[in-house]
N, C-alpha and C. Protein backbone atom coordinates (compact mmCIF):
# COMPACT_ATOMS: atom_id res chain seq x y z
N UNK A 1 346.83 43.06 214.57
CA UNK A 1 345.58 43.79 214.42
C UNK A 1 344.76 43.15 213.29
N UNK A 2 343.40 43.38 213.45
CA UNK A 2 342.86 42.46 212.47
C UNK A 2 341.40 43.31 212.03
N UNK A 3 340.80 43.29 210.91
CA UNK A 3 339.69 44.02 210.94
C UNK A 3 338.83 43.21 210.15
N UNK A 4 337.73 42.89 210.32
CA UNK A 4 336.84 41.77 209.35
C UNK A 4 335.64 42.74 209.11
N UNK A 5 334.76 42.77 207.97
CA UNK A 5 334.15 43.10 206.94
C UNK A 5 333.11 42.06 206.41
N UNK A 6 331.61 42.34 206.62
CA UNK A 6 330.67 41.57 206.05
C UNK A 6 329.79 42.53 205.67
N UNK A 7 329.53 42.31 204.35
CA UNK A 7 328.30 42.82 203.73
C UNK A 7 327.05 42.25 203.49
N UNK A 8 326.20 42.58 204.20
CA UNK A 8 324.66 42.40 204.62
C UNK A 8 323.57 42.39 204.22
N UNK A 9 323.40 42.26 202.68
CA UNK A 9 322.36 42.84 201.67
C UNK A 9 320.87 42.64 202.45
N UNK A 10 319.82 43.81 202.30
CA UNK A 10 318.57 43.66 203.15
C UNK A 10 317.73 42.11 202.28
N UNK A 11 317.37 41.68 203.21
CA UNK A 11 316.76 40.02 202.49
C UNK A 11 315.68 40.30 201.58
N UNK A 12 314.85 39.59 201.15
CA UNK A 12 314.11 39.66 200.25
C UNK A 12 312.75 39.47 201.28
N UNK A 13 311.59 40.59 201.24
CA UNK A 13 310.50 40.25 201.96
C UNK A 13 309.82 39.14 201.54
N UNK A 14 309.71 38.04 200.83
CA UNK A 14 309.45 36.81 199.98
C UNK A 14 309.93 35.84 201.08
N UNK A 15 310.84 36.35 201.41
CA UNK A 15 311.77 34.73 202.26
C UNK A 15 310.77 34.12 203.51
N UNK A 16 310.51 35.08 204.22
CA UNK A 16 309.67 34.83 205.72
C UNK A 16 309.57 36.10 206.63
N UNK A 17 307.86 35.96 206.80
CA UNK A 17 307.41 37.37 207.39
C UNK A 17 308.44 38.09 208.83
N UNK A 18 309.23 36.92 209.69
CA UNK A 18 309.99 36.76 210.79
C UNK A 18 311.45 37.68 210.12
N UNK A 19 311.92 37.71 209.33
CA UNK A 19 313.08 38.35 208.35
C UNK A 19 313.39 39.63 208.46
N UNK A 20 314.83 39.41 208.96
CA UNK A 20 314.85 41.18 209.22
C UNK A 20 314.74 41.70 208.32
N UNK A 21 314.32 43.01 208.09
CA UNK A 21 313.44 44.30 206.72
C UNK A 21 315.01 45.10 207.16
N UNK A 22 315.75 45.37 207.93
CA UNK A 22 316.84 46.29 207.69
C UNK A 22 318.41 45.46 208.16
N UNK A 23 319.20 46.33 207.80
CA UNK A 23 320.78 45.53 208.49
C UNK A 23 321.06 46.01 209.54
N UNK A 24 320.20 46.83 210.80
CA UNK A 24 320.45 46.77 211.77
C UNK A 24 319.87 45.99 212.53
N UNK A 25 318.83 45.32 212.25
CA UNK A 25 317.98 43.99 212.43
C UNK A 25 319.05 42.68 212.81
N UNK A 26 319.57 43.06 211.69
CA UNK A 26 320.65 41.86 211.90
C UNK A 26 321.85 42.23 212.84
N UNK A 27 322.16 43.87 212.63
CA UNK A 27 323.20 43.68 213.48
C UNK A 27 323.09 43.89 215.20
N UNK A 28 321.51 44.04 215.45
CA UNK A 28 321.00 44.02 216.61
C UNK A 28 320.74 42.51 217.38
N UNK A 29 321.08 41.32 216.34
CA UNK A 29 320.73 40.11 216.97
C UNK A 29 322.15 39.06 217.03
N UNK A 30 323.15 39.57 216.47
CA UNK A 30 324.69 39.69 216.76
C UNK A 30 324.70 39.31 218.25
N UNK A 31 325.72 38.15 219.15
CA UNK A 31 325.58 37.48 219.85
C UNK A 31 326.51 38.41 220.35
N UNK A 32 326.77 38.69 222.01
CA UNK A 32 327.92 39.36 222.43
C UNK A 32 329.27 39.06 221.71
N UNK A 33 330.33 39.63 221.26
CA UNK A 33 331.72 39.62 221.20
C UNK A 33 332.32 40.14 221.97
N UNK A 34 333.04 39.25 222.61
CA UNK A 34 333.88 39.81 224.01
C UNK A 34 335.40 40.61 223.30
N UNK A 35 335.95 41.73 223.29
CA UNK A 35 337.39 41.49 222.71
C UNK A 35 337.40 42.69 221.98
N UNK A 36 335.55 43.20 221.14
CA UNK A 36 335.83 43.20 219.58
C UNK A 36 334.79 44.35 219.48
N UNK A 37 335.36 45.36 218.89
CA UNK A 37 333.95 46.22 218.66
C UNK A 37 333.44 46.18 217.43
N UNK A 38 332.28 46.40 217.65
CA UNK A 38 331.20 46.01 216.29
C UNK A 38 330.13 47.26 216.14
N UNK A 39 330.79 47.84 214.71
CA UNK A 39 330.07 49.14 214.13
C UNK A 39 329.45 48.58 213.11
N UNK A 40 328.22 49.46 212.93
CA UNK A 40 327.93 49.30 211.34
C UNK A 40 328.25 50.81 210.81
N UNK A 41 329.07 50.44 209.48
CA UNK A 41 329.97 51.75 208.50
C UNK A 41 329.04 51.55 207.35
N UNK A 42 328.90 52.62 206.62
CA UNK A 42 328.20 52.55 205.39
C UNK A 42 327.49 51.03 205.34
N UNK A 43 326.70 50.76 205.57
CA UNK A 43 325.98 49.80 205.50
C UNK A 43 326.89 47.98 205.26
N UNK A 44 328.17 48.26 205.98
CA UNK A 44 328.41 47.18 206.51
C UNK A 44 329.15 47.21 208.07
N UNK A 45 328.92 45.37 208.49
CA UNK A 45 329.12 45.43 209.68
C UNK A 45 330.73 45.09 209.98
N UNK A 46 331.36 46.35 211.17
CA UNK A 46 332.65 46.10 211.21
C UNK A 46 332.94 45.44 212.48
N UNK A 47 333.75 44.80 212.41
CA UNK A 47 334.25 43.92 213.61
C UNK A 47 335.68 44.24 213.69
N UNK A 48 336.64 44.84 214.67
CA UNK A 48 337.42 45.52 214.78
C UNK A 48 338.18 45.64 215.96
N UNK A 49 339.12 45.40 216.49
CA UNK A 49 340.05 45.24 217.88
C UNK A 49 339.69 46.44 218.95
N UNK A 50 339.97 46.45 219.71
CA UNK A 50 339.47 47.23 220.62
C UNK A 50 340.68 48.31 220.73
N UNK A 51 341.47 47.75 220.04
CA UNK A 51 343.12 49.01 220.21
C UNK A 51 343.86 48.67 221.40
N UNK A 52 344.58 49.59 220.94
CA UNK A 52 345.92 49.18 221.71
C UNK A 52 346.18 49.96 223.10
N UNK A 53 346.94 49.64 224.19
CA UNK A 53 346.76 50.35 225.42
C UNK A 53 346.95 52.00 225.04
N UNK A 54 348.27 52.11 224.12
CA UNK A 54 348.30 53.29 223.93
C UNK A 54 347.24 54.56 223.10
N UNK A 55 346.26 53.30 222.52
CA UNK A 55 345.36 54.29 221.80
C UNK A 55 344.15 54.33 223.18
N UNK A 56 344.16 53.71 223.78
CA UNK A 56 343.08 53.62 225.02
C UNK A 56 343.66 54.64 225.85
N UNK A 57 344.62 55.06 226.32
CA UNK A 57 345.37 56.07 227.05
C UNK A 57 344.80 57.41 226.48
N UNK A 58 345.06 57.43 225.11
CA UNK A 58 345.17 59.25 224.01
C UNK A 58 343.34 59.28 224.37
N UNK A 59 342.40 58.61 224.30
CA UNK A 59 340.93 58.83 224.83
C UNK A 59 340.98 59.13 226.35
N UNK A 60 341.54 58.42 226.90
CA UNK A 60 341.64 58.79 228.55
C UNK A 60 342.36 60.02 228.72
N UNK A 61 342.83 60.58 227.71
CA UNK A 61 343.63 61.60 228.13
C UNK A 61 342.82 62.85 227.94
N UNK A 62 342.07 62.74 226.37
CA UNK A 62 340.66 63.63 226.32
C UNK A 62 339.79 63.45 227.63
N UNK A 63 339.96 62.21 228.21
CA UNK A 63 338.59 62.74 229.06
C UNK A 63 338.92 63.27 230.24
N UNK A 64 340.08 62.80 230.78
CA UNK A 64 340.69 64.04 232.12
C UNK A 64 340.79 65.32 231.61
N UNK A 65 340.99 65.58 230.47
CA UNK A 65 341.36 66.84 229.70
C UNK A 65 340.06 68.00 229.83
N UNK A 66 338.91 67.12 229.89
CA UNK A 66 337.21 67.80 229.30
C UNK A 66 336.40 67.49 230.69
N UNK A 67 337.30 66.92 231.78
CA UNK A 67 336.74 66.50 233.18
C UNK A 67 335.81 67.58 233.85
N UNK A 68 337.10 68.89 234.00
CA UNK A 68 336.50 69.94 234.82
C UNK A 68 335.03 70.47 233.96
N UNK A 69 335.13 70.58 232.72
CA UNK A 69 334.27 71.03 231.96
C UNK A 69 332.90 70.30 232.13
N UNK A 70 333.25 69.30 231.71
CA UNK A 70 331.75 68.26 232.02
C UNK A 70 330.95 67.98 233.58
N UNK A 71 332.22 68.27 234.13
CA UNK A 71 331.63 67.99 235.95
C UNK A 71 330.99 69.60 236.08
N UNK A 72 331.38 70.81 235.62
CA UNK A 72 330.65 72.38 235.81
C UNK A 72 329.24 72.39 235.26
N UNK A 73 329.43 71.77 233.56
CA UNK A 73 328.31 71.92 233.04
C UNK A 73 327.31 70.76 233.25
N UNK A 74 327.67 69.83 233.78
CA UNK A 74 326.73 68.66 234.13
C UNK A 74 326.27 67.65 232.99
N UNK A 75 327.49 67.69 232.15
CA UNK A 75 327.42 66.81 231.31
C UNK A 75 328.16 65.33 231.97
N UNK A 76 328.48 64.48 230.87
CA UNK A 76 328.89 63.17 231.00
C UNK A 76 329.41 62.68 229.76
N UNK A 77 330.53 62.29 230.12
CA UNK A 77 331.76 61.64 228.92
C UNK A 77 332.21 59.97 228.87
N UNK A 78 332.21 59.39 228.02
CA UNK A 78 332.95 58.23 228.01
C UNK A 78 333.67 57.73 227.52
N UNK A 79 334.75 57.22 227.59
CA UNK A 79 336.03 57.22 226.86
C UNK A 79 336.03 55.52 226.46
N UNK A 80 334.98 54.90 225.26
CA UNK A 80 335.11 53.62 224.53
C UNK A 80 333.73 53.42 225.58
N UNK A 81 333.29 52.13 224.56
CA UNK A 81 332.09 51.64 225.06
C UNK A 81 330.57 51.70 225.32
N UNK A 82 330.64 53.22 224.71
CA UNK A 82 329.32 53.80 224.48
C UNK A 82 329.01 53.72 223.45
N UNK A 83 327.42 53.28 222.39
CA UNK A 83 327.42 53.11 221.32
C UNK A 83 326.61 54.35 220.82
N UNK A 84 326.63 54.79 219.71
CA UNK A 84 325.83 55.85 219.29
C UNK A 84 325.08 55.68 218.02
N UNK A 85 324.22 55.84 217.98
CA UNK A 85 322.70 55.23 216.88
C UNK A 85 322.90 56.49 216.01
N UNK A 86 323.42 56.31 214.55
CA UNK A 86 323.57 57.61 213.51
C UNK A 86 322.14 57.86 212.76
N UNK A 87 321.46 59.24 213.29
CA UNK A 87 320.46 58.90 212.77
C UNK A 87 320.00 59.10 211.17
N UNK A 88 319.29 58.62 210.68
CA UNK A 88 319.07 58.81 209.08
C UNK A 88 319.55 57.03 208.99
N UNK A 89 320.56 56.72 208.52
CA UNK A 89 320.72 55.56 208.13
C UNK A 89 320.90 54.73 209.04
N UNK A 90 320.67 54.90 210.58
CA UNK A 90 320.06 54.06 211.67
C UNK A 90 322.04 52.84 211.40
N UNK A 91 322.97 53.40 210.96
CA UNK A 91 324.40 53.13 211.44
C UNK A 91 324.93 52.96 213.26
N UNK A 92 325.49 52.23 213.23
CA UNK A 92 326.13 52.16 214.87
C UNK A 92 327.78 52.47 214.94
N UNK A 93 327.69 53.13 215.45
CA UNK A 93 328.96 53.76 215.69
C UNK A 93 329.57 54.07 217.29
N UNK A 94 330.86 53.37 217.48
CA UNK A 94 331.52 53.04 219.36
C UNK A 94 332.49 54.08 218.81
N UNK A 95 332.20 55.33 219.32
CA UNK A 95 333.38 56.49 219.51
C UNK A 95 334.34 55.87 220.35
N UNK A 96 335.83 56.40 219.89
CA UNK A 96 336.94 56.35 221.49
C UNK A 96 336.55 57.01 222.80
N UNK A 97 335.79 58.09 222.28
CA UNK A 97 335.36 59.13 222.97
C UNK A 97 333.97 60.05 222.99
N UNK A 98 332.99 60.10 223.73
CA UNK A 98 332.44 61.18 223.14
C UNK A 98 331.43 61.76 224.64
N UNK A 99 330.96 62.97 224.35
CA UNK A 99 331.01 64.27 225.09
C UNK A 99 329.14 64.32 225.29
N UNK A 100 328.40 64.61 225.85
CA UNK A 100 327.15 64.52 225.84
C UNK A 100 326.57 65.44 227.04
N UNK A 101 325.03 65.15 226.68
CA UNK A 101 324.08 65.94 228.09
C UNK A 101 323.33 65.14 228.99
N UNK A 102 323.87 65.32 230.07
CA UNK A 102 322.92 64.78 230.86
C UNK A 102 321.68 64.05 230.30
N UNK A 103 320.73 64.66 229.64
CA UNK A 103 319.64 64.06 228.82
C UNK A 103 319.65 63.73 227.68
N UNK A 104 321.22 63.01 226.79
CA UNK A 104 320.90 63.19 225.96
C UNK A 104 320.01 61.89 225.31
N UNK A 105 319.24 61.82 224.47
CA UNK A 105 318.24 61.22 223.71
C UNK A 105 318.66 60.13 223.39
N UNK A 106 318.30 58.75 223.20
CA UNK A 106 318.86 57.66 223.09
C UNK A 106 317.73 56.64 222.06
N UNK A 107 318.82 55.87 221.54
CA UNK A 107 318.19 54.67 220.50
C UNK A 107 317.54 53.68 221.55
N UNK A 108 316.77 53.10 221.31
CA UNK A 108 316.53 52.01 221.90
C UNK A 108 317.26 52.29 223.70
N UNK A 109 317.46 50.71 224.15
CA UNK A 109 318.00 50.77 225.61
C UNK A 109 320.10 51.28 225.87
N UNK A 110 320.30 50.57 224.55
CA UNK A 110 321.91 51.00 224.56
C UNK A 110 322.28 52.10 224.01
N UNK A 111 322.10 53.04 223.36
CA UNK A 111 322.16 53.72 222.06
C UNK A 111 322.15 55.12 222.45
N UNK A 112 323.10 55.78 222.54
CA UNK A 112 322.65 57.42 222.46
C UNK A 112 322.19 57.92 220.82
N UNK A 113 321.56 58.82 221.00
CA UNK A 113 321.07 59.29 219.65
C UNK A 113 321.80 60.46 218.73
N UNK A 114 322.84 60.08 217.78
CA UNK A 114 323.80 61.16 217.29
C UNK A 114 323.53 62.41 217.32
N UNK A 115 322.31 63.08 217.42
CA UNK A 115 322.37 64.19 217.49
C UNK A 115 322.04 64.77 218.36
N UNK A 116 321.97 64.68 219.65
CA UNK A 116 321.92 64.72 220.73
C UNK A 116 323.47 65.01 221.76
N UNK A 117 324.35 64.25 221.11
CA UNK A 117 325.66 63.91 221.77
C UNK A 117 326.53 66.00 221.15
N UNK A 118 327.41 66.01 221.70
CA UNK A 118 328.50 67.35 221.92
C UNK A 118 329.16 66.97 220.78
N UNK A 119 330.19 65.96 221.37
CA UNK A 119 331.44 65.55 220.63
C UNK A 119 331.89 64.22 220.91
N UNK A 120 331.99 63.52 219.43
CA UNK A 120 332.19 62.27 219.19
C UNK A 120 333.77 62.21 218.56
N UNK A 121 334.60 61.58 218.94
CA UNK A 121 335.78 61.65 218.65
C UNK A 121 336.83 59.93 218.74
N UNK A 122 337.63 59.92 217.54
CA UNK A 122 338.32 58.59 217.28
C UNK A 122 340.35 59.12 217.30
N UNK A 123 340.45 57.88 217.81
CA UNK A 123 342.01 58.06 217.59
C UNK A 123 342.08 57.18 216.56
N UNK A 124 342.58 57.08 215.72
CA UNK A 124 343.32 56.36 214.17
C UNK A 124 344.29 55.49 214.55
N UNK A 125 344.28 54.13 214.35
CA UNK A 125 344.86 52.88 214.62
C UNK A 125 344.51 52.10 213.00
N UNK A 126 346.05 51.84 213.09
CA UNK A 126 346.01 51.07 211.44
C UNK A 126 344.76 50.00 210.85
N UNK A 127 344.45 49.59 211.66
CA UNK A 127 342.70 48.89 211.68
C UNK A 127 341.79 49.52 211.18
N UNK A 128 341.70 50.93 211.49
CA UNK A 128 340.98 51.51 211.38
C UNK A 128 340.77 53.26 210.45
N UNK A 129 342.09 53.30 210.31
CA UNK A 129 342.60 54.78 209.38
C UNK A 129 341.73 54.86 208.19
N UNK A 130 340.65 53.92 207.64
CA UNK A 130 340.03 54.92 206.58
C UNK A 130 339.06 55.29 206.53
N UNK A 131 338.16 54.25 208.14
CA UNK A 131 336.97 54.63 208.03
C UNK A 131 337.10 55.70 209.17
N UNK A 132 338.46 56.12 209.99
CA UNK A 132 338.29 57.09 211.12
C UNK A 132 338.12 58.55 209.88
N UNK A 133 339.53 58.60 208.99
CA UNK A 133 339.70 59.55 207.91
C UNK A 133 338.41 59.56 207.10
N UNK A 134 337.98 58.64 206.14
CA UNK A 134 336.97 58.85 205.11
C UNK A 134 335.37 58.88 205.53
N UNK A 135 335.12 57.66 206.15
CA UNK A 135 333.96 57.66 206.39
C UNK A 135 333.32 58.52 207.54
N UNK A 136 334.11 58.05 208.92
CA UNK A 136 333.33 58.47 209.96
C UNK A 136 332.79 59.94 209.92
N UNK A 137 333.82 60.91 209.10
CA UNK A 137 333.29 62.42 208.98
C UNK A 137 331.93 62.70 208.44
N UNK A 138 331.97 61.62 206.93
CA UNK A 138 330.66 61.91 206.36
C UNK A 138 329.76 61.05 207.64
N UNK A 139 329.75 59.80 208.08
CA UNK A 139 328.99 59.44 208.88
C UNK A 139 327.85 60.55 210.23
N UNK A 140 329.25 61.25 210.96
CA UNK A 140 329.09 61.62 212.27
C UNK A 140 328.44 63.51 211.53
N UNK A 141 328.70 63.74 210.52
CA UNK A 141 327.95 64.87 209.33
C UNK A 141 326.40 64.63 209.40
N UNK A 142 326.55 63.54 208.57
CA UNK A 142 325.10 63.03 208.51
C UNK A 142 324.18 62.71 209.96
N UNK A 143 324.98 62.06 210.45
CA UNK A 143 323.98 61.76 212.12
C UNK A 143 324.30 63.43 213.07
N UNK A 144 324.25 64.40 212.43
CA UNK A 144 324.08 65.99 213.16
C UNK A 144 325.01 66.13 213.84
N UNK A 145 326.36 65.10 214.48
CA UNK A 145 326.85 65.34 215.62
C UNK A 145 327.82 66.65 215.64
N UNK A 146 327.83 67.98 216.51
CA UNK A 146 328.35 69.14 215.85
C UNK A 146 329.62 68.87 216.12
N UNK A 147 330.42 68.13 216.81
CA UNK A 147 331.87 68.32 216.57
C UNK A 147 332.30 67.23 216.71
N UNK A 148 333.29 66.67 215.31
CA UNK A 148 334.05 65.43 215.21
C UNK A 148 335.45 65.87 215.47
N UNK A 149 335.90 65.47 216.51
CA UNK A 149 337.30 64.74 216.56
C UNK A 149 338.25 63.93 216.35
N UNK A 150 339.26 64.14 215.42
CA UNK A 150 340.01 62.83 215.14
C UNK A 150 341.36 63.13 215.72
N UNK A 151 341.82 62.42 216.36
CA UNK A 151 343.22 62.25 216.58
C UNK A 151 343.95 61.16 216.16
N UNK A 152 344.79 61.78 215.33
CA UNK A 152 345.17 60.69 214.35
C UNK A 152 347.22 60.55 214.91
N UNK A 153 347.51 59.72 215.56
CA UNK A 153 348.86 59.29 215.88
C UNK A 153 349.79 59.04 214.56
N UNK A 154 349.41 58.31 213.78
CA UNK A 154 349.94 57.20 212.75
C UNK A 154 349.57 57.82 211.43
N UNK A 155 349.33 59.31 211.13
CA UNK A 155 349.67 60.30 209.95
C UNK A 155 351.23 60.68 209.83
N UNK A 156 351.39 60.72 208.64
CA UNK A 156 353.50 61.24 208.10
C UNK A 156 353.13 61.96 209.34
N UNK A 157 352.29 63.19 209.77
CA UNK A 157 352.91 64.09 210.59
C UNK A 157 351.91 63.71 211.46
N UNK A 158 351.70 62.97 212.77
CA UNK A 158 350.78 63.20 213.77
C UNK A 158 349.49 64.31 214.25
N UNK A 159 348.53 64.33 213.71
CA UNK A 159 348.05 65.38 213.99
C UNK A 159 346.23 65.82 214.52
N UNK A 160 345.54 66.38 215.22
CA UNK A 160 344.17 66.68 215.68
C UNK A 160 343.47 67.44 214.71
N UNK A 161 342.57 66.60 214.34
CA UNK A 161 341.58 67.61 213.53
C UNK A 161 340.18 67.87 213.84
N UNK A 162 339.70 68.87 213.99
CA UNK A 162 338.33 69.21 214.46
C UNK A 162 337.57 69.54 213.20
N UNK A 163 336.33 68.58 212.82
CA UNK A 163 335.56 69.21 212.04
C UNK A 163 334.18 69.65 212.79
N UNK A 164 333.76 70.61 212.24
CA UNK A 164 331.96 71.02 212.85
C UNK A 164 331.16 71.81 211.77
N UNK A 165 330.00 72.30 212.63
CA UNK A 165 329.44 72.68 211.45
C UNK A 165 328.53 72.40 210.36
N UNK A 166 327.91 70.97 211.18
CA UNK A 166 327.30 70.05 209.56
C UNK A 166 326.22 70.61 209.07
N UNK A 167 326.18 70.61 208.01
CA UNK A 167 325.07 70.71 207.40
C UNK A 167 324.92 70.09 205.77
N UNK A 168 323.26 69.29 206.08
CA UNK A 168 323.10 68.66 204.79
C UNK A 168 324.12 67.40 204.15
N UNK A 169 324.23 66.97 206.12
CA UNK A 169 324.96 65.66 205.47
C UNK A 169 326.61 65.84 205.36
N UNK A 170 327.18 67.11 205.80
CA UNK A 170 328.56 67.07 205.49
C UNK A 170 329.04 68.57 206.64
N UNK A 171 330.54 68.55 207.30
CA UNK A 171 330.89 69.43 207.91
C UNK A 171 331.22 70.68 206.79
N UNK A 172 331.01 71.68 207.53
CA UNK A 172 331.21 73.08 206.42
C UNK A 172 332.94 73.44 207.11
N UNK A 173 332.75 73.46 208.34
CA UNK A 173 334.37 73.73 208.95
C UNK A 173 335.08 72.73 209.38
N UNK A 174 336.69 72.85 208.99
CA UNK A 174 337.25 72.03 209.11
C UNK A 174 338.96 72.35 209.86
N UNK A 175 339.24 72.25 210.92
CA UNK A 175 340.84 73.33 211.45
C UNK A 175 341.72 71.78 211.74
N UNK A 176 342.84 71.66 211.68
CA UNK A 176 344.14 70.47 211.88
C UNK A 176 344.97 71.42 212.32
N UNK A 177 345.63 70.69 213.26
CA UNK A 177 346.97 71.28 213.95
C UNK A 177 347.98 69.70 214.03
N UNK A 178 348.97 70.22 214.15
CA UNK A 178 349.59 68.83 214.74
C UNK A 178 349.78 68.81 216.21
N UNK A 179 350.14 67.47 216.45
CA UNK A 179 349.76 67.01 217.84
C UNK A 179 351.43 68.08 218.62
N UNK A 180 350.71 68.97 219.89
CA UNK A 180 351.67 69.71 220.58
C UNK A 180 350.73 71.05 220.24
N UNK A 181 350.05 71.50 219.41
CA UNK A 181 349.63 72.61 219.01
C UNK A 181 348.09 72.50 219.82
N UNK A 182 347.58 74.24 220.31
CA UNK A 182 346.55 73.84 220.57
C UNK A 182 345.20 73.85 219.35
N UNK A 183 344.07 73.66 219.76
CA UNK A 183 343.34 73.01 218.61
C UNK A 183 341.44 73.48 219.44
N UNK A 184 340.80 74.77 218.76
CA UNK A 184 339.58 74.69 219.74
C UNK A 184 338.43 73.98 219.14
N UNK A 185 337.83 73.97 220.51
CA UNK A 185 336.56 72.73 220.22
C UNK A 185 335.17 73.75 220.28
N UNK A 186 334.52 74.27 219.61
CA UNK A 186 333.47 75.33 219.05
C UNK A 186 332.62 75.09 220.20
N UNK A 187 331.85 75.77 219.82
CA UNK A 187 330.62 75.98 220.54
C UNK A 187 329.37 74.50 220.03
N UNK A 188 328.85 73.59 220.76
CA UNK A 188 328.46 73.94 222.05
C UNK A 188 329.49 73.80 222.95
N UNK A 189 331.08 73.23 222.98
CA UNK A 189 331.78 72.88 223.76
C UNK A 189 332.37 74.30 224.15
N UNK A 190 333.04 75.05 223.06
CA UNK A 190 333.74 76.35 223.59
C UNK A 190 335.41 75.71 224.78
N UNK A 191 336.04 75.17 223.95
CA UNK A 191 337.09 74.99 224.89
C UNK A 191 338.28 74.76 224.14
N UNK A 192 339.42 75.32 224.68
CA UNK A 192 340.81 74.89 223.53
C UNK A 192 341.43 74.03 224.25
N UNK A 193 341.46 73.13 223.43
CA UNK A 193 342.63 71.72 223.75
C UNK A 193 343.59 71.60 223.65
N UNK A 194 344.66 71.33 224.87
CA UNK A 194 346.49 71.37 224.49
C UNK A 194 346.46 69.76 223.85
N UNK A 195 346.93 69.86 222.41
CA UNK A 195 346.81 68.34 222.15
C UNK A 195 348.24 67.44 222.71
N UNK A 196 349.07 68.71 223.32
CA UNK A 196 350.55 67.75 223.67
C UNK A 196 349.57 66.51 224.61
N UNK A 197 349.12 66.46 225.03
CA UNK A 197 348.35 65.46 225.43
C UNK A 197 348.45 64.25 225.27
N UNK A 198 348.18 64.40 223.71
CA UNK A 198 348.24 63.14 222.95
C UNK A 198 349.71 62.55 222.35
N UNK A 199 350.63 63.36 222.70
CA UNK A 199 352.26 63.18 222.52
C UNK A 199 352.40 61.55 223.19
N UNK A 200 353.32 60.65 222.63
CA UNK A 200 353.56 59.58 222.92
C UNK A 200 354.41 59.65 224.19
């Protein structure tokens, strides 16, 4: 597993009028990477493995899980590969998972618009355990999204945590169960999740 890290400082408007003015400028002109997902986290750009079959499975398992739900209410789910535009600090962020509306609002041509989306949710892979734990909460806080999901495999004790609730940049509620326990997903979703699901 491998995770690479570049920090992007915004250029100097002096250099040339053509010069990107922000670091999504730059990370919008980023050449395809086949293999590799590419977020921007606190104002740097992450380049990061795509995970492992078994962490690709525990997202597929949320989304058969939230199937009936999304096919009643006429929503639409995708499990990896969807990018989501955090708004305020204009961050990019590829959920494992995440939950949406039919209409929901979008960045540019690729981009759903974070606050727009249900539920955005990560499984924790050693690559990735501090920005799924530390950052992404304040991140997916700040971009409005009302319910973060983490399923975290590779904690001492395995376990699902639902935060919601944001406000002012940060979740107010916060519930963990360990994985086998169920775990509910608030309103706008309104649904309790058997996380044995996510059992290896």
């Amino acid at each position: 597993m491998f995770m690479t890290t570049m920090t992007i400082s915004k250029p100097e408007p002096a250099v040339s009028d053509t010069a990107p003015h922000h670091l999504r400028d730059v990370f919008d002109a980023l050449p395809p990477l086949p293999g590799v997902r590419a977020e921007v986290i606190e104002g740097k750009v992450i380049l990061s493995p795509l995970g492992t079959p078994e962490h690709h499975r525990m997202a597929m398992e949320l989304a058969y899980e939230l199937l009936p739900l999304s096919r009643e209410r006429g929503w639409w789910q995708s499990a990896g590969g969807v990018s989501l535009c955090i708004e305020g600090p204009r961050d990019s962020y590829q959920p494992d998972y995440l939950l949406a509306p039919a209409d929901c609002p979008r960045w540019g041509h690729l981009e759903l618009l974070s606050s727009g989306i249900f539920v955005a949710a990560e499984v924790v892979s050693p690559s990735s355990a501090h920005d799924d734990r530390q950052e992404k909460p304040k991140g997916y806080a700040v971009g409005k999204v009302p319910i973060y999901l983490l399923i975290d495999p590779i904690g001492d004790e395995p376990g699902v945590t639902v935060y919601s609730k944001p406000v002012d940049g940060a979740y107010t509620s916060m519930t963990k169960v360990t994985v086998g326990s169920p775990i509910t997903l608030p309103e706008p979703v309104g649904f309790e999740l058997d996380t044995s699901i996510f059992k290896g």
